[in-house]
C-alpha atoms as a PDB file:
ATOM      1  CA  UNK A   1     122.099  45.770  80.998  1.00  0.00           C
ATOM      2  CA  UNK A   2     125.438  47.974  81.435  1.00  0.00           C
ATOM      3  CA  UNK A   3     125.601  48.009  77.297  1.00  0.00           C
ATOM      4  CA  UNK A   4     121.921  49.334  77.372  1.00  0.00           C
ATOM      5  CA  UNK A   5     121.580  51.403  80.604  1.00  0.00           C
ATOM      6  CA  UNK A   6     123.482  54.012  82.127  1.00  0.00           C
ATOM      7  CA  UNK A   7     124.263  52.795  85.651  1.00  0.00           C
ATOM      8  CA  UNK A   8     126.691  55.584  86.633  1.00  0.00           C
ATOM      9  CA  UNK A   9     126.674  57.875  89.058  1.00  0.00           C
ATOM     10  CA  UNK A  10     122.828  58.961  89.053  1.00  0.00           C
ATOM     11  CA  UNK A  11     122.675  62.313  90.614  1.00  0.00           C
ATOM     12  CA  UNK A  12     125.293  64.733  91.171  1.00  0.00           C
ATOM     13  CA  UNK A  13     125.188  67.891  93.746  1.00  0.00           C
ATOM     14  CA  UNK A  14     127.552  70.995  93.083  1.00  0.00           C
ATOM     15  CA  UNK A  15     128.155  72.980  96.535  1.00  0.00           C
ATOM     16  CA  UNK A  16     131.011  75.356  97.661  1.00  0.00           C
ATOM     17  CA  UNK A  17     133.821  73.855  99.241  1.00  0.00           C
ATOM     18  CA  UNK A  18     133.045  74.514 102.890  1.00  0.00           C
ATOM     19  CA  UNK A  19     129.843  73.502 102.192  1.00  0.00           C
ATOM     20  CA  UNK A  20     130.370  69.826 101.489  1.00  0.00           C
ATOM     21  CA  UNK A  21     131.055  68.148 104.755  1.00  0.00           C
ATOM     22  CA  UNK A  22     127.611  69.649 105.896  1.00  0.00           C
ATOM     23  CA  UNK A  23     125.755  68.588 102.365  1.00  0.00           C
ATOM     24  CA  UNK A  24     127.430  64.968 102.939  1.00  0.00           C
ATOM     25  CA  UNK A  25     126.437  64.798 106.197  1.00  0.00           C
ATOM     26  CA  UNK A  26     122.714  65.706 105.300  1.00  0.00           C
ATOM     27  CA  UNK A  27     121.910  63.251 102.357  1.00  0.00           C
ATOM     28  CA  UNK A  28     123.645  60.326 104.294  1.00  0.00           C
ATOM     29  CA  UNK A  29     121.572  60.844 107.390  1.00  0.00           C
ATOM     30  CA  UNK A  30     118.583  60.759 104.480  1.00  0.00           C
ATOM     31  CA  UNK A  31     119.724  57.075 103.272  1.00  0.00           C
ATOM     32  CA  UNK A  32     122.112  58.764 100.439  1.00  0.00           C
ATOM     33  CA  UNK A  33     125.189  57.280  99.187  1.00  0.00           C
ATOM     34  CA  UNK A  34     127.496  60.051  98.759  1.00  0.00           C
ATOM     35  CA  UNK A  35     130.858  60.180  96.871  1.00  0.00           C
ATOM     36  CA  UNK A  36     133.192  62.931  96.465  1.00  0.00           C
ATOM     37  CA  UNK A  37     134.208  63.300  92.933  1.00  0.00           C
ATOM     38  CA  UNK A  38     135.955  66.153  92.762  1.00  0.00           C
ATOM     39  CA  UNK A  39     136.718  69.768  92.083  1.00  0.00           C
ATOM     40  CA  UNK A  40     135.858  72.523  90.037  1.00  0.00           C
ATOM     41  CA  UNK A  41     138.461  75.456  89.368  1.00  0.00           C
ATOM     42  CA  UNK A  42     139.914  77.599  86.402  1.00  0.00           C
ATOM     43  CA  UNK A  43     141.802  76.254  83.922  1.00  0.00           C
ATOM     44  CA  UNK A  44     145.500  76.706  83.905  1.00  0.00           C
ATOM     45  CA  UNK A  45     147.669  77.547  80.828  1.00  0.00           C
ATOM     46  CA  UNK A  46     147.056  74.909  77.924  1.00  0.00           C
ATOM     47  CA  UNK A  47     145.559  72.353  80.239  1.00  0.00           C
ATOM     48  CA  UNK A  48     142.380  70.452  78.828  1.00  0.00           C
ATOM     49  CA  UNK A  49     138.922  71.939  79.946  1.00  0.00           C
ATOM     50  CA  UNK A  50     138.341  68.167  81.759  1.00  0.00           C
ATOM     51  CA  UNK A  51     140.917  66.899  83.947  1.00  0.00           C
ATOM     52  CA  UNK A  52     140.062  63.088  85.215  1.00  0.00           C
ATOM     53  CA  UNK A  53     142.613  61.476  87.742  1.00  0.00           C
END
């Protein structure tokens, strides 16, 4: 199934930084499993447009 189907993430919510300990706290009180993936900011110098760590 994993060669046919994408079972990744699903969904994915953008909110402002002081937003997202209220957002998580929402959709896990709704049955949501919620993971933090990261950050968006501006690009700096010659760095690539996608960082992943």
């Amino acid at each position: 199934m994993y060669r046919t189907f994408n079972c990744g993430i699903g969904m994915v919510v953008i909110v402002a930084a002081e937003d997202a300990d209220a957002v998580r706290s929402f959709l896990s009180g709704q049955g949501e499993t919620v993971y933090r993936l990261g950050c968006i900011r501006e690009r700096q110098g010659n760095e690539h447009q996608t960082q992943v760590a």
